[in-house]
C-alpha atoms as a PDB file:
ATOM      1  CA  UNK A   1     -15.741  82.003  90.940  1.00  0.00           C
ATOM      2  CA  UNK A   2     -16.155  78.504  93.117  1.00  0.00           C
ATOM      3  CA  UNK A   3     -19.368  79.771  94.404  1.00  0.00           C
ATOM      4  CA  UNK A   4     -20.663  80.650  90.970  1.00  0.00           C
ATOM      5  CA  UNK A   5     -19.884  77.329  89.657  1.00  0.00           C
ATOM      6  CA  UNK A   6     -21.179  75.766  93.001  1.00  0.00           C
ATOM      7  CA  UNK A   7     -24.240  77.471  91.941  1.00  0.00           C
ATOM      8  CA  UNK A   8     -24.740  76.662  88.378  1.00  0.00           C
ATOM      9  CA  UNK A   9     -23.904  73.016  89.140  1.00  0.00           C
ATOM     10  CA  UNK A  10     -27.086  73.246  91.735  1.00  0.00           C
ATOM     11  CA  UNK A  11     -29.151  75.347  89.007  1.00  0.00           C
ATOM     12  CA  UNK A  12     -28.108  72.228  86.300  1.00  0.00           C
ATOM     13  CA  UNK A  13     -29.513  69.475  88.754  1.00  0.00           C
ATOM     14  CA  UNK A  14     -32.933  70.926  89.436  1.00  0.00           C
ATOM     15  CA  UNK A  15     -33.459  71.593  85.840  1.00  0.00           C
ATOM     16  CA  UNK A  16     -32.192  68.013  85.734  1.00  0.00           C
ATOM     17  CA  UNK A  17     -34.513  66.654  87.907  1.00  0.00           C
ATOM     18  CA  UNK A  18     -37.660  69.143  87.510  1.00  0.00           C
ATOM     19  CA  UNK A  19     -38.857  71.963  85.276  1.00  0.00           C
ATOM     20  CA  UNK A  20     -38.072  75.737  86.032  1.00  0.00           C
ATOM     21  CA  UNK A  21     -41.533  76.813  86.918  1.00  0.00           C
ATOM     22  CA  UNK A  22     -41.896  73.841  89.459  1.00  0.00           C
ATOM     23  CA  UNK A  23     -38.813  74.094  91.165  1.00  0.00           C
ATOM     24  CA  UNK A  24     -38.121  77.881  91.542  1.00  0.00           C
ATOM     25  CA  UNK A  25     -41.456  78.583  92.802  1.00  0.00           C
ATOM     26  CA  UNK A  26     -41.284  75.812  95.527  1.00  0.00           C
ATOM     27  CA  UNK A  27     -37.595  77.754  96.431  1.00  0.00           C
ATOM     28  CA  UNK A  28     -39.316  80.648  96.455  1.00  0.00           C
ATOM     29  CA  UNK A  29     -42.391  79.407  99.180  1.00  0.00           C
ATOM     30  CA  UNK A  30     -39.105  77.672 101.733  1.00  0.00           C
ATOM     31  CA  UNK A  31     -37.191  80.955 101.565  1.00  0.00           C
ATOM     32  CA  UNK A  32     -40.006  82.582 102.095  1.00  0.00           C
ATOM     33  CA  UNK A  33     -41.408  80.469 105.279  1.00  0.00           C
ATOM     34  CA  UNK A  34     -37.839  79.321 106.100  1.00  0.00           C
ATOM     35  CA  UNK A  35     -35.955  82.134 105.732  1.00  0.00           C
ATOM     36  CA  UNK A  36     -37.318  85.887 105.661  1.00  0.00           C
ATOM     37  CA  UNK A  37     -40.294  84.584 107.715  1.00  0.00           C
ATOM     38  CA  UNK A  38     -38.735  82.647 110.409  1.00  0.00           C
ATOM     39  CA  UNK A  39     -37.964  85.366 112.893  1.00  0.00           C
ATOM     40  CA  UNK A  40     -41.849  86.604 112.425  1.00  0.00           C
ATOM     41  CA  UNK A  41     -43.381  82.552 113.076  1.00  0.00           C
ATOM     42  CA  UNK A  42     -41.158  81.481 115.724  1.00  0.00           C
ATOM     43  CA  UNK A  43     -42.168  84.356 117.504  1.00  0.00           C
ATOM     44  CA  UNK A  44     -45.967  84.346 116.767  1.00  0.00           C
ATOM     45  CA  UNK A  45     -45.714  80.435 118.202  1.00  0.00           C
ATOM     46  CA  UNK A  46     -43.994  81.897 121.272  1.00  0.00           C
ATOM     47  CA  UNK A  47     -47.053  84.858 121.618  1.00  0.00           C
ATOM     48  CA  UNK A  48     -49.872  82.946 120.646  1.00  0.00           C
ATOM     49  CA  UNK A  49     -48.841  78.930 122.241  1.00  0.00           C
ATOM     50  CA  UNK A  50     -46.419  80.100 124.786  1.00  0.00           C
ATOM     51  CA  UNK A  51     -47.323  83.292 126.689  1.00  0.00           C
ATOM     52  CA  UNK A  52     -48.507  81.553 129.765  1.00  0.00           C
ATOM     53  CA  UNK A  53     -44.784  80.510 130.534  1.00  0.00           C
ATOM     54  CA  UNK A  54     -43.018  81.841 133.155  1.00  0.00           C
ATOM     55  CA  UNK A  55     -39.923  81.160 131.947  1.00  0.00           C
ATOM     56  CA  UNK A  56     -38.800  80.544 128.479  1.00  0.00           C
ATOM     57  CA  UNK A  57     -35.087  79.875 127.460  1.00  0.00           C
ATOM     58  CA  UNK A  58     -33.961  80.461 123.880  1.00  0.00           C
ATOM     59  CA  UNK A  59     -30.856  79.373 121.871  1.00  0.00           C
ATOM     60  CA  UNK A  60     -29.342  80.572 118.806  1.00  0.00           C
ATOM     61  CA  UNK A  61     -31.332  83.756 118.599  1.00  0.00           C
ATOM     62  CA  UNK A  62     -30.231  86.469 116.338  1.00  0.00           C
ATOM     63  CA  UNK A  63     -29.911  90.628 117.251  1.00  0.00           C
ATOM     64  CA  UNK A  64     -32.787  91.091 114.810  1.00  0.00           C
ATOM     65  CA  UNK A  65     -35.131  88.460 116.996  1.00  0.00           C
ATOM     66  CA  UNK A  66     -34.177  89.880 120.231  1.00  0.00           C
ATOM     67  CA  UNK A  67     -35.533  93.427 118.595  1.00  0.00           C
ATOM     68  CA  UNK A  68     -38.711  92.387 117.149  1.00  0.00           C
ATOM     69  CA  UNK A  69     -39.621  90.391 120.589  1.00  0.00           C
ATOM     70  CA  UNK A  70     -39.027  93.205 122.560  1.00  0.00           C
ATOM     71  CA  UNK A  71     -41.030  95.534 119.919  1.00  0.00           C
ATOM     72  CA  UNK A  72     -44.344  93.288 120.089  1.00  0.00           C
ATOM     73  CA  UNK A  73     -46.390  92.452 123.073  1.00  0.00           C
ATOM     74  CA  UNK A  74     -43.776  89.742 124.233  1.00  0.00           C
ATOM     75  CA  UNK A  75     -42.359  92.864 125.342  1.00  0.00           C
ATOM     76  CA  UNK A  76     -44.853  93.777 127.734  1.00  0.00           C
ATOM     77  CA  UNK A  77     -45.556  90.594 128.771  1.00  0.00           C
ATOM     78  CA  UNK A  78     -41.653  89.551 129.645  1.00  0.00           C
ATOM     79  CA  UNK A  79     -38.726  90.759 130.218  1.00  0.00           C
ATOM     80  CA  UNK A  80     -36.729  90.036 127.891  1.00  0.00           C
ATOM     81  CA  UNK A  81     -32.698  89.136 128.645  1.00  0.00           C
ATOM     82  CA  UNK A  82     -29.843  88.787 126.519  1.00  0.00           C
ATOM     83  CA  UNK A  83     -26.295  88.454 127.338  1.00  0.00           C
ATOM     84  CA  UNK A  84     -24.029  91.472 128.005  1.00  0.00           C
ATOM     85  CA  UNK A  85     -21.697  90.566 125.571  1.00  0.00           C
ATOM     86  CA  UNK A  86     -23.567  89.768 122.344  1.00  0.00           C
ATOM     87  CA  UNK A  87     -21.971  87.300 119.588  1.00  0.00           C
ATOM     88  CA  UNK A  88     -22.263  89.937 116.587  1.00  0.00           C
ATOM     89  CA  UNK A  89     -19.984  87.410 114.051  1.00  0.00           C
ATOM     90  CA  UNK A  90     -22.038  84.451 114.142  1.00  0.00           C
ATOM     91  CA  UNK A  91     -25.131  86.570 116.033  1.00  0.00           C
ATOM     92  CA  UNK A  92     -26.217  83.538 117.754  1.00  0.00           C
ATOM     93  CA  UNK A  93     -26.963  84.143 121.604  1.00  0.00           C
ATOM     94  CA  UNK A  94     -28.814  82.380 124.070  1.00  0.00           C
ATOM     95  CA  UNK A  95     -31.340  84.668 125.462  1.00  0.00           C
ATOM     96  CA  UNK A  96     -33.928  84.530 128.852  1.00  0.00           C
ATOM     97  CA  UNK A  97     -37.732  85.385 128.780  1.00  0.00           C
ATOM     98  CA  UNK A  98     -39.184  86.508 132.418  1.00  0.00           C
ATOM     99  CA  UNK A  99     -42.695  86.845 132.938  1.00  0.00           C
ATOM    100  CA  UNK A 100     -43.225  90.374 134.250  1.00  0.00           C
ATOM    101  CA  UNK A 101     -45.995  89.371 136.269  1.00  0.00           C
ATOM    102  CA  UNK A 102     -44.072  86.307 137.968  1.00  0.00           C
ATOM    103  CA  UNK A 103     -40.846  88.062 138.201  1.00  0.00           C
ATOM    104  CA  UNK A 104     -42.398  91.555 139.007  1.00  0.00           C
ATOM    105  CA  UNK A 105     -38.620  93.351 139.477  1.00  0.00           C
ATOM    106  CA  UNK A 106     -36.755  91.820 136.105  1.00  0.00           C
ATOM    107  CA  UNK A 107     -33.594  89.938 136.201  1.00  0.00           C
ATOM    108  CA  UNK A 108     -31.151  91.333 139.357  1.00  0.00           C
ATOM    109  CA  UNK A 109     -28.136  90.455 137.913  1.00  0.00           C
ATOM    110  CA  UNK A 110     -26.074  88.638 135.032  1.00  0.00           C
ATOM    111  CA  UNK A 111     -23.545  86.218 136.453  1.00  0.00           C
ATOM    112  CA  UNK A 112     -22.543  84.900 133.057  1.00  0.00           C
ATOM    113  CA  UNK A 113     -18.768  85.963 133.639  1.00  0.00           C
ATOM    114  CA  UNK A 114     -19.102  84.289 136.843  1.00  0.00           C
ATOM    115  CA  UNK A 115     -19.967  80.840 135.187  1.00  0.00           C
ATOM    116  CA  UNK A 116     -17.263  81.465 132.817  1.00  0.00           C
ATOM    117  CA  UNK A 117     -15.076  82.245 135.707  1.00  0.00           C
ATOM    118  CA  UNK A 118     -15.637  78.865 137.121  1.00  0.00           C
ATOM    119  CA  UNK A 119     -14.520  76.138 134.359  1.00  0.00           C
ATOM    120  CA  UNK A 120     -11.700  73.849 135.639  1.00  0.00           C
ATOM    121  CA  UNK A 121      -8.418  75.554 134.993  1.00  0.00           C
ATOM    122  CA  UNK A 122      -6.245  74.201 132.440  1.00  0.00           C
ATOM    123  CA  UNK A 123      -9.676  72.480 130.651  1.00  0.00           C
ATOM    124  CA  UNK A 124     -10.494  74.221 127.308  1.00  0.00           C
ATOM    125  CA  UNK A 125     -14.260  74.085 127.130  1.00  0.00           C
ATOM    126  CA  UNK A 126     -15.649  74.732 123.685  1.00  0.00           C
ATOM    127  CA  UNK A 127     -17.814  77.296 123.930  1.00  0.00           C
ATOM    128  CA  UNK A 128     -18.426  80.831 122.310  1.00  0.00           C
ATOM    129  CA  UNK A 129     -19.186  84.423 122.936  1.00  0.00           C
ATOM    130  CA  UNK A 130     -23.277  84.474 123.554  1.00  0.00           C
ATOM    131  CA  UNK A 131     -23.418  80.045 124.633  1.00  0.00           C
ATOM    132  CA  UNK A 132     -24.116  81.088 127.962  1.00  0.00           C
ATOM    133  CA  UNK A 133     -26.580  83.671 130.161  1.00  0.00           C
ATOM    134  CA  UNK A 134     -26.909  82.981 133.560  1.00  0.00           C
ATOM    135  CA  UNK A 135     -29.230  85.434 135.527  1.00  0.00           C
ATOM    136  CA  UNK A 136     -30.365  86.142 138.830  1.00  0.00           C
ATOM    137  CA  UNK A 137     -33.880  86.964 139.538  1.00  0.00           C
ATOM    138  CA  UNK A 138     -36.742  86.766 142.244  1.00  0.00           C
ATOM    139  CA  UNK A 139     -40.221  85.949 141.844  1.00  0.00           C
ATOM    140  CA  UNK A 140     -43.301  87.833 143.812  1.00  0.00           C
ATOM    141  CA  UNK A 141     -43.308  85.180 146.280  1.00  0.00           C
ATOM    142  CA  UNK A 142     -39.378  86.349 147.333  1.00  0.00           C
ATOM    143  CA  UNK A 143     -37.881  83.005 146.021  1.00  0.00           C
ATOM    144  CA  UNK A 144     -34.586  83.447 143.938  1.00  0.00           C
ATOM    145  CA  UNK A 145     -33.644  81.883 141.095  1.00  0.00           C
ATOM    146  CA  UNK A 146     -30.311  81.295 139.110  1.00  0.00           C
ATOM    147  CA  UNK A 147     -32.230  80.940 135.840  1.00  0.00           C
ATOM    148  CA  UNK A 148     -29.410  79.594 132.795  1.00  0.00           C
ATOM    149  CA  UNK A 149     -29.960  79.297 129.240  1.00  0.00           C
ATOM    150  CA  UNK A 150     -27.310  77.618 126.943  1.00  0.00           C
ATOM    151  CA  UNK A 151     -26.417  76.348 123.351  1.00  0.00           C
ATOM    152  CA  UNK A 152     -23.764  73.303 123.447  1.00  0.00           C
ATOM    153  CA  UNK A 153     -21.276  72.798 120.953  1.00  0.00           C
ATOM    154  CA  UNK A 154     -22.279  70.458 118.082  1.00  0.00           C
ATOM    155  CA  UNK A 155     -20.591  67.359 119.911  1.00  0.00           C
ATOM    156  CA  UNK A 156     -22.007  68.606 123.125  1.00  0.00           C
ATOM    157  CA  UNK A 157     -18.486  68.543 124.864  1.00  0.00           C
ATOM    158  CA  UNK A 158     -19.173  71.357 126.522  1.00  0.00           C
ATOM    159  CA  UNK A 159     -22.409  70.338 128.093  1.00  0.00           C
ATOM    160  CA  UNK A 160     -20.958  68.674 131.213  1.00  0.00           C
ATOM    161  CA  UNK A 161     -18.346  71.410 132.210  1.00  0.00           C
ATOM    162  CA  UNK A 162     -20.842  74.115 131.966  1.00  0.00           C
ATOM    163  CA  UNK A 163     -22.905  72.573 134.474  1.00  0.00           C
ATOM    164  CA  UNK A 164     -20.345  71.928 137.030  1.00  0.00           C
ATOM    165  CA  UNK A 165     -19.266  75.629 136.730  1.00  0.00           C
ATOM    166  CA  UNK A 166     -22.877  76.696 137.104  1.00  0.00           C
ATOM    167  CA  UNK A 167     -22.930  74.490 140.427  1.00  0.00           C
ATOM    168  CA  UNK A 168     -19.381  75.592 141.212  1.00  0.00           C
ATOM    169  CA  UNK A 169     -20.244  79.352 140.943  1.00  0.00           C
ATOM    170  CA  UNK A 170     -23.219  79.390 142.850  1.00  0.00           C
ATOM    171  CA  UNK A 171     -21.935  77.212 145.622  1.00  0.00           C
ATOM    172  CA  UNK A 172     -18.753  79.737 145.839  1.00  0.00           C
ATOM    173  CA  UNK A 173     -21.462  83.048 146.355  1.00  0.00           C
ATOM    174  CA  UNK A 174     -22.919  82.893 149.684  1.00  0.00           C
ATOM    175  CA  UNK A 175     -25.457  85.316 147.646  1.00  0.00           C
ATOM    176  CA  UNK A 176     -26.575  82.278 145.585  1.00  0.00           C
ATOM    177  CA  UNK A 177     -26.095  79.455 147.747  1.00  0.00           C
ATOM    178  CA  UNK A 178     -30.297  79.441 148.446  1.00  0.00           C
ATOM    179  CA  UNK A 179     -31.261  80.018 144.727  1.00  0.00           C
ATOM    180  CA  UNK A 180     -33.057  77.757 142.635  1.00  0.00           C
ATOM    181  CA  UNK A 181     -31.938  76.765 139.686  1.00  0.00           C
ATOM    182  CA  UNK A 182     -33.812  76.440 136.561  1.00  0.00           C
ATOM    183  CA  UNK A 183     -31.402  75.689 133.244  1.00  0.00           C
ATOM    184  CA  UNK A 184     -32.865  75.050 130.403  1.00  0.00           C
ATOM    185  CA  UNK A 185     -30.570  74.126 127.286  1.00  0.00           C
ATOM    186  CA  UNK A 186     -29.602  72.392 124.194  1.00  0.00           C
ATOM    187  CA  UNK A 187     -27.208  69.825 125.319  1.00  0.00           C
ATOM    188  CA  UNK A 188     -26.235  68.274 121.970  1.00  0.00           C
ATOM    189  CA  UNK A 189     -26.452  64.984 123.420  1.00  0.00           C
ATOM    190  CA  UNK A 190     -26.590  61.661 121.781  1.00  0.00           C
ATOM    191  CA  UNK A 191     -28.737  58.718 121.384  1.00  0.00           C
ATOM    192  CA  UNK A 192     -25.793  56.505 120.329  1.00  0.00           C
ATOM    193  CA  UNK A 193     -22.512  58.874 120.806  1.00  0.00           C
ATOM    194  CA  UNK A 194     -19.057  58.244 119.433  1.00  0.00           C
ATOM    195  CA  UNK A 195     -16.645  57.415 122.479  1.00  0.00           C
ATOM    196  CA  UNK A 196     -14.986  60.634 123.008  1.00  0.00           C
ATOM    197  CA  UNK A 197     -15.880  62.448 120.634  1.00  0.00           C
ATOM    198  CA  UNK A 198     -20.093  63.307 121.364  1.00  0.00           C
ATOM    199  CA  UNK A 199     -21.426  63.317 124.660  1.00  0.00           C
ATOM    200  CA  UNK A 200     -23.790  60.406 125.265  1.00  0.00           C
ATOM    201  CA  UNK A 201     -26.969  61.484 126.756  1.00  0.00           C
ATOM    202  CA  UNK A 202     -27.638  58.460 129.549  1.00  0.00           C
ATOM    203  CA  UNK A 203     -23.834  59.906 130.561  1.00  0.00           C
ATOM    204  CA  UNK A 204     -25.208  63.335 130.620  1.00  0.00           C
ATOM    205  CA  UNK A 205     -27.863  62.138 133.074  1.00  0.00           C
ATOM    206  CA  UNK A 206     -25.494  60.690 135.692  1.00  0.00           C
ATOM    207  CA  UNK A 207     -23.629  64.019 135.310  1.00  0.00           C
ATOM    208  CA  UNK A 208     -26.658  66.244 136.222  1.00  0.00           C
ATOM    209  CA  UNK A 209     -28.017  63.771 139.200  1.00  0.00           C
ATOM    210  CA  UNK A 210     -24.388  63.572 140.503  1.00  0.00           C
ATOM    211  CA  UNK A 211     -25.012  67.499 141.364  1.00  0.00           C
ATOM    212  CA  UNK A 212     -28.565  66.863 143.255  1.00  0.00           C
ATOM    213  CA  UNK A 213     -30.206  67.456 139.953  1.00  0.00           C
ATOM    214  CA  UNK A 214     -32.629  65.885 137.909  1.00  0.00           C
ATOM    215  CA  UNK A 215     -34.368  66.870 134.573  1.00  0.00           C
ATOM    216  CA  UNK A 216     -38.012  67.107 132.989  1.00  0.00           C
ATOM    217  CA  UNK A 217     -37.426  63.751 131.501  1.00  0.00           C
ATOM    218  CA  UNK A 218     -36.336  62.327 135.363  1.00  0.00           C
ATOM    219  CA  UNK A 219     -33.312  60.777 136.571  1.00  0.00           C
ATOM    220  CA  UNK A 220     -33.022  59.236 133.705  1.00  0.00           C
ATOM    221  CA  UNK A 221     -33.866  60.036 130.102  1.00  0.00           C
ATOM    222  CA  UNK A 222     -35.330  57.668 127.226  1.00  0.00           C
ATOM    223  CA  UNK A 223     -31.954  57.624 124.843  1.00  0.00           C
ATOM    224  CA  UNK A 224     -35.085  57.408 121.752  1.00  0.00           C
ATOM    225  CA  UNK A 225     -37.066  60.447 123.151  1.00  0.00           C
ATOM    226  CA  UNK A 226     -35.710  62.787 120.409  1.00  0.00           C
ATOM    227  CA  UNK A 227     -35.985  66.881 119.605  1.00  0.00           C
ATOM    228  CA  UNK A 228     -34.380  66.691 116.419  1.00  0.00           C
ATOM    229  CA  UNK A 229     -34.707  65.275 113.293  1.00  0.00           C
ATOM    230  CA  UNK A 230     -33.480  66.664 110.476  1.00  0.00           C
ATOM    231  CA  UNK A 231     -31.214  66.164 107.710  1.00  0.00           C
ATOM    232  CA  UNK A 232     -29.249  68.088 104.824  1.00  0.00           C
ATOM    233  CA  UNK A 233     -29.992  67.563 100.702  1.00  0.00           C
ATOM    234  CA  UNK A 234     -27.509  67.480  98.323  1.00  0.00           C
ATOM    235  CA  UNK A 235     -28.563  70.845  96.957  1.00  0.00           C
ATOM    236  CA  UNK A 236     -26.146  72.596  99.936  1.00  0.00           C
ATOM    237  CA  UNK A 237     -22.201  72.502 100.470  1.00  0.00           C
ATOM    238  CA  UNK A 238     -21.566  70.330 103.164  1.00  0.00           C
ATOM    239  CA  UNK A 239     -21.950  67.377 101.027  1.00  0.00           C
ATOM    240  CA  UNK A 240     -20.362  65.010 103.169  1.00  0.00           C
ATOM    241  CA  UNK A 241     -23.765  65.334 105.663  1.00  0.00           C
ATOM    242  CA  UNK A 242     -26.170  64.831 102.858  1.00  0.00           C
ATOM    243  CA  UNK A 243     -28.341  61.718 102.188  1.00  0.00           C
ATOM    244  CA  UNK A 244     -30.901  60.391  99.913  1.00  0.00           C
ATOM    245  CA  UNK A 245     -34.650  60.780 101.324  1.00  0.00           C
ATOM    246  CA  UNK A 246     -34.570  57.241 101.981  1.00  0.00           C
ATOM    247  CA  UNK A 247     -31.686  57.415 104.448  1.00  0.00           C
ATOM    248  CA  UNK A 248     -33.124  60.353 106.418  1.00  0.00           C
ATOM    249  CA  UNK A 249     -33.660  58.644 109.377  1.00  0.00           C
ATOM    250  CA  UNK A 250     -30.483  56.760 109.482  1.00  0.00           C
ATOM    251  CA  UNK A 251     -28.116  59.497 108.185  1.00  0.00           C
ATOM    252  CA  UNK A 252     -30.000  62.325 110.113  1.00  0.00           C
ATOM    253  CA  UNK A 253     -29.334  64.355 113.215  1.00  0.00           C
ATOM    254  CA  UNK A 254     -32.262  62.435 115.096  1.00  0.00           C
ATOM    255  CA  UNK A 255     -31.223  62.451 118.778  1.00  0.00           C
ATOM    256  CA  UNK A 256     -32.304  63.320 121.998  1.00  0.00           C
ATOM    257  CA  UNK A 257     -30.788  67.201 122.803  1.00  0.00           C
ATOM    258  CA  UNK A 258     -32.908  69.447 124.704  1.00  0.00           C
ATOM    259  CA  UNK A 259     -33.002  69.541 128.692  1.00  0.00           C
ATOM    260  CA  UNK A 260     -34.609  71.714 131.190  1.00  0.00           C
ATOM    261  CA  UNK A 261     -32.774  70.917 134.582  1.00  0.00           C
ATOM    262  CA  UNK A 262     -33.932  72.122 138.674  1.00  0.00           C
ATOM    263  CA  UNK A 263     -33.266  70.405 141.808  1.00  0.00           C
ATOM    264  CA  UNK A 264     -34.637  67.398 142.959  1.00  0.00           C
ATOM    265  CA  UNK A 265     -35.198  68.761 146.126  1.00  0.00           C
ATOM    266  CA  UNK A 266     -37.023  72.286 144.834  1.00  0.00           C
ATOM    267  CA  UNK A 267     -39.439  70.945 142.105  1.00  0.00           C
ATOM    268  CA  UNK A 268     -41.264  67.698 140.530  1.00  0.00           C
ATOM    269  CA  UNK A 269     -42.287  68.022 136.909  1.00  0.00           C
ATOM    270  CA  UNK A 270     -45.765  67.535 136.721  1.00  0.00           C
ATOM    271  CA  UNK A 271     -46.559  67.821 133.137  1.00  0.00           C
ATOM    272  CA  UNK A 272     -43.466  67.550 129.885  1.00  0.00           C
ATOM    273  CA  UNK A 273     -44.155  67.887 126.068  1.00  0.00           C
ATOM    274  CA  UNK A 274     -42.495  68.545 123.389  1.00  0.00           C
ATOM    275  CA  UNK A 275     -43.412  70.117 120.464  1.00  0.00           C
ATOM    276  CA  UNK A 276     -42.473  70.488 116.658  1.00  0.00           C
ATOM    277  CA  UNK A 277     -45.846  72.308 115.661  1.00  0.00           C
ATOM    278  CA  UNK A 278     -46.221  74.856 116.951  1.00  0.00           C
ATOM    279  CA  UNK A 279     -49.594  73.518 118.342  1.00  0.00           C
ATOM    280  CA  UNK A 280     -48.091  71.790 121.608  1.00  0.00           C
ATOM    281  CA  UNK A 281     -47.937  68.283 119.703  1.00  0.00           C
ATOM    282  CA  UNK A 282     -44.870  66.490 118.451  1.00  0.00           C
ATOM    283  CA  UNK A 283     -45.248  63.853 115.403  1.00  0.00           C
ATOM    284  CA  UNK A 284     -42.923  61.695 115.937  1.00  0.00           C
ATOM    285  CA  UNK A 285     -40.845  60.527 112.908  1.00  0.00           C
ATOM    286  CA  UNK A 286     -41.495  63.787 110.930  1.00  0.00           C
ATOM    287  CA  UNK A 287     -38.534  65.833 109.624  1.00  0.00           C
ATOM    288  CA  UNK A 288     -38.592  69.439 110.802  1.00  0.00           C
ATOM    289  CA  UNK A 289     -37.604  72.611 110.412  1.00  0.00           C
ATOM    290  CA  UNK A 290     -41.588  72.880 108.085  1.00  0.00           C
ATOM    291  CA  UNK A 291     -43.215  75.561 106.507  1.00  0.00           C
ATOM    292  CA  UNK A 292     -45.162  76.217 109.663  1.00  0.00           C
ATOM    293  CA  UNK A 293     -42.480  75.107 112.159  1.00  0.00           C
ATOM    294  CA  UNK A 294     -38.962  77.139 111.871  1.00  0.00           C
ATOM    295  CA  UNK A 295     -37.011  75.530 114.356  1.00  0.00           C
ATOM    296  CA  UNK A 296     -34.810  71.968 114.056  1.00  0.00           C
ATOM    297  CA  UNK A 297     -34.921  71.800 117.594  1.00  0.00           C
ATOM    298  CA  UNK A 298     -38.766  70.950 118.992  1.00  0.00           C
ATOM    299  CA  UNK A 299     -40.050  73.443 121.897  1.00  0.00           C
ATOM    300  CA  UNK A 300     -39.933  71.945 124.959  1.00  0.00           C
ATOM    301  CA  UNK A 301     -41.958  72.780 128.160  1.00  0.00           C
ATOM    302  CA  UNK A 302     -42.145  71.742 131.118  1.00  0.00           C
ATOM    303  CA  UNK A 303     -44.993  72.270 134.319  1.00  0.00           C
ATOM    304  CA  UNK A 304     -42.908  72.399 137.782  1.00  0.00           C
ATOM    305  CA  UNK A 305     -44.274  72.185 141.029  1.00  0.00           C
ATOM    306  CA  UNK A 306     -42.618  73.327 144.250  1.00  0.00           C
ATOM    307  CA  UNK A 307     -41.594  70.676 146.609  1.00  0.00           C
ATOM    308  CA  UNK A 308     -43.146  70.824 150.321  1.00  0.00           C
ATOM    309  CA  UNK A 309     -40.820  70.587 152.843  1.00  0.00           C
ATOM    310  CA  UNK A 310     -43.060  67.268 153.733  1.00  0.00           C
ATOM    311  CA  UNK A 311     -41.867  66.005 150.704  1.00  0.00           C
ATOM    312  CA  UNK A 312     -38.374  66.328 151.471  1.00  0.00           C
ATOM    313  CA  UNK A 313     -38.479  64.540 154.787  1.00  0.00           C
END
């Protein structure tokens, strides 16, 4: 009954605001692109922009995305990872692309548990079934990787602890003590973070290079560099998060969240972008998810270039 009236008060404001014929058919074009189509263009992006990566990290991806990538040619191109233990409630998992032809043999092993294994005792981290894959795998030149995808919480809270179990658990395997690690993650970090209660991105950064790491933004990221930027009408529930047009910017979830770590001593980005087109360009200060780009998070990529040992020393 309170959704029906929910409902009715939503149908009473657009025929408010607008006429029937303008307003259902413009529904009817963002369910469309937004909705039943979203699956079918995120993956066409990936196919068509991004099938020269070697790696690609996803977040958030659904049973029914996992199904229809592995269907279409992404699935002869990569292999194509998910966690062992799937989330089925929310059906959100982070999942691992591999190019076949960089990573000839596939993944060798899932050492998700093993990450999970490794949190501080006594420290709840907030994380859920499907946040975390963590994969072992060796390209045709015989180096190994630890490759890591992961979705923080919506404070990013558990950002930090993940990564020090990551290090933890492959410092405590003599098996993956000379693996490289590539993570690449939504970190849910902030631009201007409530003490306590959000994890501040420039604190995020001392966090990574405290474990020999650095990211494709360096040592140390702009705090205004975002990959979101989006906001909520007030023709949805949570109307506590919704704000005019006008306060978009200010009221919005603009902040600076995605991440792809490696070590500072294995690999120098060479090339970053980010990306919330679909066309390997970002416009800055434009709300997305669009009609032709599904995501709120932008797609970011990175170039990396093996260090020399010359480098090192």
């Amino acid at each position: 009954m309170c959704g029906a009236i929910f409902d009715a008060i939503l149908v009473h404001m657009m025929n408010t605001v607008s006429a029937p014929d303008v307003w259902q058919s413009l529904k009817k074009t963002m369910v469309e692109n937004l909705n039943r189509q979203k699956v079918p263009h995120t993956l066409d992006i990936l196919e068509k922009v991004y099938v020269a990566s070697d790696i690609v990290t996803l977040q958030e991806v659904s049973g029914s995305f996992i199904e229809q990538a592995r269907k279409r040619a992404l699935g002869q191109q990569y292999w194509i990872v998910s966690p062992g233990e799937m989330d089925a409630v929310r059906d959100q998992n982070s999942v691992i692309f591999l190019k076949k032809e960089t990573f000839p043999a596939g993944p060798s092993a899932e050492i998700t548990a093993l990450v999970e294994n490794s949190f501080e005792e006594g420290v709840a981290v907030p994380i859920a079934k499907g946040d975390i894959l963590a994969i072992t795998a060796t390209d045709r030149d015989g180096i190994p990787f630890v490759v890591t995808s992961f979705h923080g919480d919506t404070n990013g809270l558990a950002t930090k602890p993940v990564l020090s179990a990551i290090v933890k658990a492959m410092n405590s395997d003599s098996t993956l003590v000379t693996h490289k690690l590539v993570f690449g993650l939504d970190a849910n970090t902030y631009e201007k973070a409530k003490p306590g209660k959000q994890q501040d991105v420039l604190e995020w950064a001392d966090h990574y290079l405290s474990y020999g790491l650095t990211s494709c933004w360096g040592d140390k990221p702009n705090p205004s560099n975002y990959t979101t930027f989006n906001s909520r009408t007030y023709l949805q529930p949570q109307l506590n998060k919704a704000c005019k047009k006008s306060d978009k910017r200010a009221n919005g979830d603009v902040n600076p969240k995605d991440f792809i770590l490696f070590g500072k001593k294995d690999f120098k980005a060479t090339k970053t972008w980010k990306d919330n087109t679909g066309e390997k360009k970002y416009i800055e200060d434009m709300a997305f998810p669009t009609l032709n780009f599904p995501s709120d998070h932008g797609i970011l990529a990175t170039v990396l270039e093996p260090i020399t040992t010359t480098e090192i020393s």
